[in-house]
Protein backbone atom coordinates (compact mmCIF):
# COMPACT_ATOMS: atom_id res chain seq x y z
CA UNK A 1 -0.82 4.72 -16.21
CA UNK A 2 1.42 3.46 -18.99
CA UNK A 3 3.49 0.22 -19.97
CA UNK A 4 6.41 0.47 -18.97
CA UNK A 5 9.17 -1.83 -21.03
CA UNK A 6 10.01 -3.83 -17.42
CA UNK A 7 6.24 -4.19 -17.03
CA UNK A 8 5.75 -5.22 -20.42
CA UNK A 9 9.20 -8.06 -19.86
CA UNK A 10 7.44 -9.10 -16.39
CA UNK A 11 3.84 -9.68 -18.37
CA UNK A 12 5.90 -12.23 -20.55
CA UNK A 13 7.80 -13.84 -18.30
CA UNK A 14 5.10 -14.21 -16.01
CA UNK A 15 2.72 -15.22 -18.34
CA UNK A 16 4.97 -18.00 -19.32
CA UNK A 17 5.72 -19.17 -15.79
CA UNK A 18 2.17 -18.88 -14.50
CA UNK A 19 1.10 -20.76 -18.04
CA UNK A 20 -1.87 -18.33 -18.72
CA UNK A 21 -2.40 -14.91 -18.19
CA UNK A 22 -5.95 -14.65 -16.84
CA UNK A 23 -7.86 -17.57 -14.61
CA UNK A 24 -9.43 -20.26 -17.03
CA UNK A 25 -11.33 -23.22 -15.48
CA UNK A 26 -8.51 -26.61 -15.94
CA UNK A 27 -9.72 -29.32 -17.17
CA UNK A 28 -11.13 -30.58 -13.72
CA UNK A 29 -13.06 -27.16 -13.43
CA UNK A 30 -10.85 -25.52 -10.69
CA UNK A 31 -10.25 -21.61 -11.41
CA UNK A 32 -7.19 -20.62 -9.11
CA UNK A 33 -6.21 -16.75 -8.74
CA UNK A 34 -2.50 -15.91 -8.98
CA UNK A 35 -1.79 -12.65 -6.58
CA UNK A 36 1.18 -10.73 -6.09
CA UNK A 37 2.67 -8.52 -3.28
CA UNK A 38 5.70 -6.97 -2.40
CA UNK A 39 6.05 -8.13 1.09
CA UNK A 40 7.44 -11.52 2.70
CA UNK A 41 5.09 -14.63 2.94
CA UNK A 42 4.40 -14.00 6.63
CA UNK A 43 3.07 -10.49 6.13
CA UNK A 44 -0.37 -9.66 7.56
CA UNK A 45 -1.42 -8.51 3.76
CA UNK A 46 0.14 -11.77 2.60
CA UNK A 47 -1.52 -13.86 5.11
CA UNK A 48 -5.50 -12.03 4.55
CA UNK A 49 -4.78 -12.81 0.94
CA UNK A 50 -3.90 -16.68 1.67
CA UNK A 51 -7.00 -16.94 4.15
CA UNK A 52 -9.03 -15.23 1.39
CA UNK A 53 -7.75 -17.96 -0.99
CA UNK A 54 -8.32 -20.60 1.84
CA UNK A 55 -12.23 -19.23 2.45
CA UNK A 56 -13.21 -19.21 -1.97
CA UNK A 57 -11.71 -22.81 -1.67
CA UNK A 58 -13.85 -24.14 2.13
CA UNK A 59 -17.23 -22.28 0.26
CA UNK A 60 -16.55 -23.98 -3.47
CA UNK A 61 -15.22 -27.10 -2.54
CA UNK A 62 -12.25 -26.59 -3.93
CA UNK A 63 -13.46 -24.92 -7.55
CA UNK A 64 -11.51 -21.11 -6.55
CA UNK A 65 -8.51 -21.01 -5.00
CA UNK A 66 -5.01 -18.35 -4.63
CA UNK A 67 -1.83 -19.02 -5.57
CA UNK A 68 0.47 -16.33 -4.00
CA UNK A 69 3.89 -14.71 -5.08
CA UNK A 70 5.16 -12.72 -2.25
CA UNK A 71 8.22 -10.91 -1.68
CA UNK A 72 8.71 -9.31 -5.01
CA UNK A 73 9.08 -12.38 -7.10
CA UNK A 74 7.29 -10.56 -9.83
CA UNK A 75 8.59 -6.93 -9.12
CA UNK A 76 7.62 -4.06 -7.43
CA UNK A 77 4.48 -2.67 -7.10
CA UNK A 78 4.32 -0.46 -10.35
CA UNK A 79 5.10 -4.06 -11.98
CA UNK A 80 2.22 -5.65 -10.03
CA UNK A 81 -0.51 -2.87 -10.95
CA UNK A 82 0.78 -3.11 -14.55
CA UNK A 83 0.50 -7.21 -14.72
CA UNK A 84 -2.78 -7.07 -13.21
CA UNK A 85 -4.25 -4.39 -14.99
CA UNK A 86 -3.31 -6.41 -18.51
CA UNK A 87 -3.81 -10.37 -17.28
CA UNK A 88 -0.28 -11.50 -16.78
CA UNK A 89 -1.63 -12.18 -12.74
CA UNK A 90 -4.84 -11.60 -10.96
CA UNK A 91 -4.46 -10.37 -7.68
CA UNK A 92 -2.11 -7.24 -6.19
CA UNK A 93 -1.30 -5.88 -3.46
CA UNK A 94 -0.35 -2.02 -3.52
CA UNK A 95 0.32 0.95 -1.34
CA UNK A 96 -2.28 3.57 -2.21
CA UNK A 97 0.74 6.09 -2.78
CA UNK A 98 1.83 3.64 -6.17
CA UNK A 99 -1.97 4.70 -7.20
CA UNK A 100 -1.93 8.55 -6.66
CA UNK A 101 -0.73 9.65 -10.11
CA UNK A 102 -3.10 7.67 -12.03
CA UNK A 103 -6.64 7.55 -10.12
CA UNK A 104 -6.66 10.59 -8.56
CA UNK A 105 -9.56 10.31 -6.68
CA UNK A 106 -7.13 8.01 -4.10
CA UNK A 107 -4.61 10.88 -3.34
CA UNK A 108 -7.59 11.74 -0.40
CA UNK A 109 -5.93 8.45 1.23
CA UNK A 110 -2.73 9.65 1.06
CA UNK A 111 -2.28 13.46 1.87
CA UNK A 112 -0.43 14.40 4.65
CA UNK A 113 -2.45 14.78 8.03
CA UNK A 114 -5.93 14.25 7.10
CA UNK A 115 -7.02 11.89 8.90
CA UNK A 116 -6.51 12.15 12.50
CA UNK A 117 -5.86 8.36 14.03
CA UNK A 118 -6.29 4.95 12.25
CA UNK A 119 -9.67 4.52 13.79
CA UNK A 120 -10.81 7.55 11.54
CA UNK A 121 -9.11 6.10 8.20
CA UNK A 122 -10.56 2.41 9.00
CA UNK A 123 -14.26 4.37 9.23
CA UNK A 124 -13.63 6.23 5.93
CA UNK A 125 -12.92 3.15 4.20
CA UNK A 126 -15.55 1.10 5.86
CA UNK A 127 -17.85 3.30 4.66
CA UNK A 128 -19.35 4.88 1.43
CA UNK A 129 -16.72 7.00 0.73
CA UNK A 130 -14.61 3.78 0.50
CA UNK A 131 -17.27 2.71 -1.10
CA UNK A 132 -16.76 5.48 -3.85
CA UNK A 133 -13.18 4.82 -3.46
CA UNK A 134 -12.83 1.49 -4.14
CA UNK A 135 -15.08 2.07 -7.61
CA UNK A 136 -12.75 4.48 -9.09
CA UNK A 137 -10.54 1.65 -10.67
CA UNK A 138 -12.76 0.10 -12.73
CA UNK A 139 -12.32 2.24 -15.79
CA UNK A 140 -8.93 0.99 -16.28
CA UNK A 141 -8.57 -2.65 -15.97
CA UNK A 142 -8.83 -2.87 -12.27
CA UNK A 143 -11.32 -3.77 -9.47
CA UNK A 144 -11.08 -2.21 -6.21
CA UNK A 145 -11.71 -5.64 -3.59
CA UNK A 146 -10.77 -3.69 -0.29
CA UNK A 147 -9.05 -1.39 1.32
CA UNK A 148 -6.11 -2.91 4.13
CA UNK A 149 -4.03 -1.12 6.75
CA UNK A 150 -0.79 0.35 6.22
CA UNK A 151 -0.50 3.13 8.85
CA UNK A 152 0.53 5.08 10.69
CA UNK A 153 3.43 6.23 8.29
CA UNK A 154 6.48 7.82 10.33
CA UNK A 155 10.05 8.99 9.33
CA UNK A 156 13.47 7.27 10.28
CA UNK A 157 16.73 7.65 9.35
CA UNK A 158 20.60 7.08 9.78
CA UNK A 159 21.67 10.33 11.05
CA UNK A 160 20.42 11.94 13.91
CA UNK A 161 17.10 12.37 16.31
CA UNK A 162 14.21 14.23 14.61
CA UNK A 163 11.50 16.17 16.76
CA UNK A 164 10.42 19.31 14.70
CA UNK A 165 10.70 20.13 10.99
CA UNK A 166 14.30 21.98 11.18
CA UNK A 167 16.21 18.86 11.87
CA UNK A 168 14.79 17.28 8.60
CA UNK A 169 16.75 20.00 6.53
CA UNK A 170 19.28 18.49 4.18
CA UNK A 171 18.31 15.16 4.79
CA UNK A 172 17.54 12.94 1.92
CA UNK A 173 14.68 11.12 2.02
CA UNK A 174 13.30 7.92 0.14
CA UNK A 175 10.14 8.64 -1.30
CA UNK A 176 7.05 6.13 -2.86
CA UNK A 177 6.70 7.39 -6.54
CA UNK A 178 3.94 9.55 -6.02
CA UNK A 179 3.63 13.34 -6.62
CA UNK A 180 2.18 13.71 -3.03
CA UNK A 181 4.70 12.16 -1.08
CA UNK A 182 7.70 14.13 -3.00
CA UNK A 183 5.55 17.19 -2.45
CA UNK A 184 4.96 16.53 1.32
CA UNK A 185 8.49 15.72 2.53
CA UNK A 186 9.96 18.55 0.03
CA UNK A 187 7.66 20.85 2.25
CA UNK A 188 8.96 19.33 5.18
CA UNK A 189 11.91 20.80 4.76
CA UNK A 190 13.97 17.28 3.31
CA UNK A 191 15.06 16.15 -0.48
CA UNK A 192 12.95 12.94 -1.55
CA UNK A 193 14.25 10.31 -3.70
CA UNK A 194 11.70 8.66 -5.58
CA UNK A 195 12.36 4.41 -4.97
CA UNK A 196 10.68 1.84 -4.72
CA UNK A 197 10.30 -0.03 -1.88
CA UNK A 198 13.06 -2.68 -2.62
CA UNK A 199 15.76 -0.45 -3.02
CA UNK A 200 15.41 1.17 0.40
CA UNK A 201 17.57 -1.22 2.52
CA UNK A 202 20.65 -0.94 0.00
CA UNK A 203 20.01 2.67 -0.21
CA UNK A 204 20.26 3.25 3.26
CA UNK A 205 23.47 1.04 3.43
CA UNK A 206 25.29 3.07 0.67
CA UNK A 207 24.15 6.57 2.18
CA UNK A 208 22.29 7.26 -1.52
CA UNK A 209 19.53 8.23 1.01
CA UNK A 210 19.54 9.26 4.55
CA UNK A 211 16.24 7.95 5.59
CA UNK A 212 12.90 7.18 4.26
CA UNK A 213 9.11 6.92 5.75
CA UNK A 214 6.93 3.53 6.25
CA UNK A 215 4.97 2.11 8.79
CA UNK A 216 6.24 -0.15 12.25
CA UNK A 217 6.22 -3.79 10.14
CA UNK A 218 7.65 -2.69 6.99
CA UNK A 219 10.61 -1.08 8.70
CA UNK A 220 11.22 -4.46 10.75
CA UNK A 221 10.33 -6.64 8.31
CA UNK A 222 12.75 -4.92 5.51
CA UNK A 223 15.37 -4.61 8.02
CA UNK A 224 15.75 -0.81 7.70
CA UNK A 225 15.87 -0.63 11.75
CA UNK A 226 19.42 -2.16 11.39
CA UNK A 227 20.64 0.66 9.28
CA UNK A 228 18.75 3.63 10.23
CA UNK A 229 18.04 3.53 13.77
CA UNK A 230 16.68 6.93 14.56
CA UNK A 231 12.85 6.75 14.23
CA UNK A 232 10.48 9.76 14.20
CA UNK A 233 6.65 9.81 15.16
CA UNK A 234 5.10 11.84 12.99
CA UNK A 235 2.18 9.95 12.04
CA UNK A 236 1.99 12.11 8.96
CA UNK A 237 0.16 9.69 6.54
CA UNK A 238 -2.79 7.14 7.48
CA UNK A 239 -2.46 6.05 3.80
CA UNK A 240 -4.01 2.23 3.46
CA UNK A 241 -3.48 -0.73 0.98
CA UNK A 242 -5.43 -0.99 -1.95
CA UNK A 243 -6.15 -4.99 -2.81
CA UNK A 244 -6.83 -5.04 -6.52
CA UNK A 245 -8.28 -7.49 -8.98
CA UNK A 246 -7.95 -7.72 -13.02
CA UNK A 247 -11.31 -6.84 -14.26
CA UNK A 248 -11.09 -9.25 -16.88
CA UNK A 249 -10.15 -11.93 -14.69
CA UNK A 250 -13.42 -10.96 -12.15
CA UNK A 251 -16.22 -10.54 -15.21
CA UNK A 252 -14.56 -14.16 -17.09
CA UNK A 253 -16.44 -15.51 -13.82
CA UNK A 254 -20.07 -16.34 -13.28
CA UNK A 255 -22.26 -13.65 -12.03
CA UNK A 256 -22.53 -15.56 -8.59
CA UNK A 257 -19.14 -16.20 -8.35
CA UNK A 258 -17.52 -12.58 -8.78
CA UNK A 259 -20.17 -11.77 -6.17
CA UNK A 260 -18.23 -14.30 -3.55
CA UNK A 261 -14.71 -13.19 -4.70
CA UNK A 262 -15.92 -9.26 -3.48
CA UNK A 263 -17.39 -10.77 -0.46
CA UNK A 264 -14.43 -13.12 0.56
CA UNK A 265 -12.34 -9.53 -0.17
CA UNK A 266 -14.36 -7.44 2.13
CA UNK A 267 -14.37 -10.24 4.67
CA UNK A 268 -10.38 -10.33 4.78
CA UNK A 269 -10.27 -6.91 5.99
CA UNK A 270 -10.77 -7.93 9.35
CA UNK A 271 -8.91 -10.94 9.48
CA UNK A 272 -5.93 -8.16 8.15
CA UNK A 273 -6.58 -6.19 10.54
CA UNK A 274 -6.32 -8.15 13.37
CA UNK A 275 -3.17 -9.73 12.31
CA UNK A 276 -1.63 -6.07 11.76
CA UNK A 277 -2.41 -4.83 14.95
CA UNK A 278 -0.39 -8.09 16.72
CA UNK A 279 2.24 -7.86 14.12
CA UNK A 280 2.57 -3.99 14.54
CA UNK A 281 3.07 -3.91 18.00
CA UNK A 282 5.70 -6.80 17.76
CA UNK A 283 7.57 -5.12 15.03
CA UNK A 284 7.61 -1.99 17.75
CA UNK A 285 9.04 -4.19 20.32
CA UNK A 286 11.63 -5.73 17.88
CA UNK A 287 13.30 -2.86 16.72
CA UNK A 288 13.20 -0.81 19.81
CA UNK A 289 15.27 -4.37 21.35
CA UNK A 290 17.42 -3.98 18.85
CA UNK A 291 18.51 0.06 19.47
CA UNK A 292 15.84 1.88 17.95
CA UNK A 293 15.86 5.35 19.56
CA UNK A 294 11.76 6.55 19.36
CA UNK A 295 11.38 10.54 19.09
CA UNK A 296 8.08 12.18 19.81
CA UNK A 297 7.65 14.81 17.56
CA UNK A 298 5.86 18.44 17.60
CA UNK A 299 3.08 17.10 15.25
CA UNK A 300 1.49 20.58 14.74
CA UNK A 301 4.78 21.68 13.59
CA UNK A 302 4.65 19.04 10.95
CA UNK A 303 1.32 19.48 9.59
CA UNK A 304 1.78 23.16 9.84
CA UNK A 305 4.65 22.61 7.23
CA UNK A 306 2.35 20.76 4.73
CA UNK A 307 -0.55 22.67 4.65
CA UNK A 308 0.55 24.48 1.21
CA UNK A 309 0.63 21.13 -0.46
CA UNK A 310 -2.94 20.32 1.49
CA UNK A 311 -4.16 23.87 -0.32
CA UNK A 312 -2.49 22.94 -3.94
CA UNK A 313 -4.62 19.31 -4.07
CA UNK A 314 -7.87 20.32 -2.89
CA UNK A 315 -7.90 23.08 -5.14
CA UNK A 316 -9.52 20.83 -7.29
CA UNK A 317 -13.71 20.73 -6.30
CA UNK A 318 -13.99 17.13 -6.27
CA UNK A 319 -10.79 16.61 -3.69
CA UNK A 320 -12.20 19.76 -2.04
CA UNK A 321 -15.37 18.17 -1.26
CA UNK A 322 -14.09 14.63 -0.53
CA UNK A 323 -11.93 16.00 2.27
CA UNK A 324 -14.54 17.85 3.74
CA UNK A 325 -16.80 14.85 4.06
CA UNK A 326 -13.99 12.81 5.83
CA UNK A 327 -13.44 15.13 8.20
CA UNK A 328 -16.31 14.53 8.96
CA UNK A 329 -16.32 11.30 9.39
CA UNK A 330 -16.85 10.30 13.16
C-alpha cells in the first residue's frame, strides 16, 4: 500500500490539528488515542470505539482515553489506513474490502458467498482463524485490534427490481476499491465503478452510477434509500470491519498497557455487536417506511455467477486452504 499525495496532505494537516502525530504522555501523564472512521457519530462502530475509549479511561483512572473523528473529517478510508499506518492518528476504522489489495490474506473475508449467514462469519473471526487474521497487519505499520460487523452486503439501485442475475445487466454499479468486489459484480453480469464510500449518495443523484452494494445501516444512514429505492437481497458478501491500530503508537506503550488496549478491543466486539443488530433492524424498518421495495433474490443464481472469480483467488494454496478451513467452521 502506497502514499498517496492526498494521504500524504491529510498526514500534515492532521498532524497539525491533532498537535502530534503518535500518542505521547502530556504533561499530566494522560495518553489519549485519536481514531478515525468514516461513518456518523451515532454509528454502532463509532459508538464500540467511544465505549472502548470510555472502558481504557474507568480501568486507568483517566491515564488512556479516545478522541474520535467520525464522519469523514479526516477522509475516506484509504486516507484513514494511510494516517494510521504512518502516525498522523491512531485508531481506524475500515471495511475489510479497503484492505484486500494490500494484505491479501483478508480477501477470505470478503469473497463473494463464502460464508453462509453472519453467525458463521462472527465464528470465523472469533476464532483462530481470526486469530491468524487479525496478525497479518503487523508487518506494515498496523495492528489488527478486532474484527466488527458489517454484513450482510446486498445490492440496490435507482432503476428497477432485481431477483436473478439478468436484470443486473447494464447496470452500473458503485464498487469499494478492491479487486474482488470489481471482479464479483463484473461477473454478475453489472459495470462497477470503483468509489469510495462518500461519493455514493451524489453519484446516485447524478445517475454517474445506477446503484451500488452495502449493508441495511449504511444505506439508511448515507441516505442512499432516498435515491435508489429498489433493494436486492443477495446477501453476497459477509465481509466485516477491520479496527486497526498504528503499531508505533501500541509498542510507544508499556508492556501492560498495550496488553489492555487489545483487551478493551476484543471486548468492544460485543458491545458492537449488539448495538448493530438493534440499529440494523431499525435501519430495515426506516427505509422500507420510507418506499423501499425489498426483492428476494434466486441466491444460487448469484453465487452460481461468481464461482469463476471464487476459482481465480483460491488458486493460490494459502487462500485455498484458508477457505477450506472456514467452511468448516461450525
Amino acid at each position: 500500500m502506497s502514499l498517496t499525495r492526498r494521504t500524504l496532505g491529510l498526514a500534515g494537516l492532521s498532524g497539525l490539528g491533532l498537535a502530534a502525530c503518535a500518542p505521547r504522555p502530556a504533561a499530566n501523564g494522560r495518553t489519549i488515542f485519536n481514531a478515525v472512521d468514516v461513518h456518523p457519530a451515532d454509528y454502532p462502530t463509532v459508538t464500540a470505539v467511544k465505549w472502548m475509549g470510555d472502558e481504557l479511561g474507568r480501568l486507568t483512572d483517566g491515564r488512556l482515553g479516545v478522541r474520535q473523528f467520525p464522519a469523514g473529517q479526516l477522509g475516506n478510508e484509504d486516507d484513514s489506513i494511510g494516517l494510521t499506518r504512518f502516525q498522523a492518528v491512531d485508531i481506524c476504522r475500515v471495511a475489510v474490502a479497503a484492505l484486500n489489495n494490500a494484505f491479501p490474506e483478508t480477501r477470505l473475508l470478503a469473497l463473494p458467498y463464502v460464508y453462509r449467514s453472519v453467525a458463521h462469519v462472527r465464528a470465523v473471526v472469533d476464532g483462530a482463524i481470526g486469530t491468524e487474521l487479525l496478525n497479518v497487519f503487523e508487518g506494515r505499520g498496523l495492528v489488527g485490534l478486532a474484527y466488527y460487523d458489517a454484513a450482510p452486503r446486498c445490492f440496490y439501485n435507482v432503476r428497477h427490481p432485481v431477483s436473478e442475475p439478468g436484470q443486473m445487466r447494464g447496470l452500473k454499479m458503485r464498487a469499494p476499491q478492491s479487486d474482488i468486489f470489481l471482479d464479483s459484480i463484473r461477473a454478475m453480469g453489472a459495470n462497477p465503478t470503483p468509489l469510495t464510500f462518500g461519493a455514493v449518495f451524489s453519484s446516485l443523484q447524478t445517475h454517474l452510477i445506477d446503484g451500488a452494494e452495502n449493508n441495511w445501516p449504511s444505506y439508511q444512514s448515507s441516505r442512499q434509500f432516498e435515491v435508489a429505492r429498489f433493494w436486492s437481497q443477495t446477501e453476497h458478501s459477509f465481509s466485516p470491519d477491520a479496527l486497526l491500530m498504528s503499531k508505533a503508537s501500541l509498542e510507544r506503550l508499556s508492556a501492560a498497557d498495550q496488553d489492555l488496549v487489545r483487551d478493551v478491543a476484543r471486548r468492544s466486539v460485543p458491545v458492537m455487536r449488539a448495538l448493530w443488530d438493534e440499529r440494523e433492524a431499525r435501519a430495515r424498518a426506516t427505509v422500507i417506511a420510507a418506499g423501499t421495495q425489498v426483492s428476494e433474490v434466486d441466491k444460487a443464481a448469484f453465487a452460481a455467477t461468481v464461482r469463476p472469480v471464487l476459482d481465480k483467488y483460491l488458486a493460490e494454496p494459502r487462500l485455498r486452504a484458508l477457505h477450506e478451513r472456514i467452511a468448516a467452521v461450525a
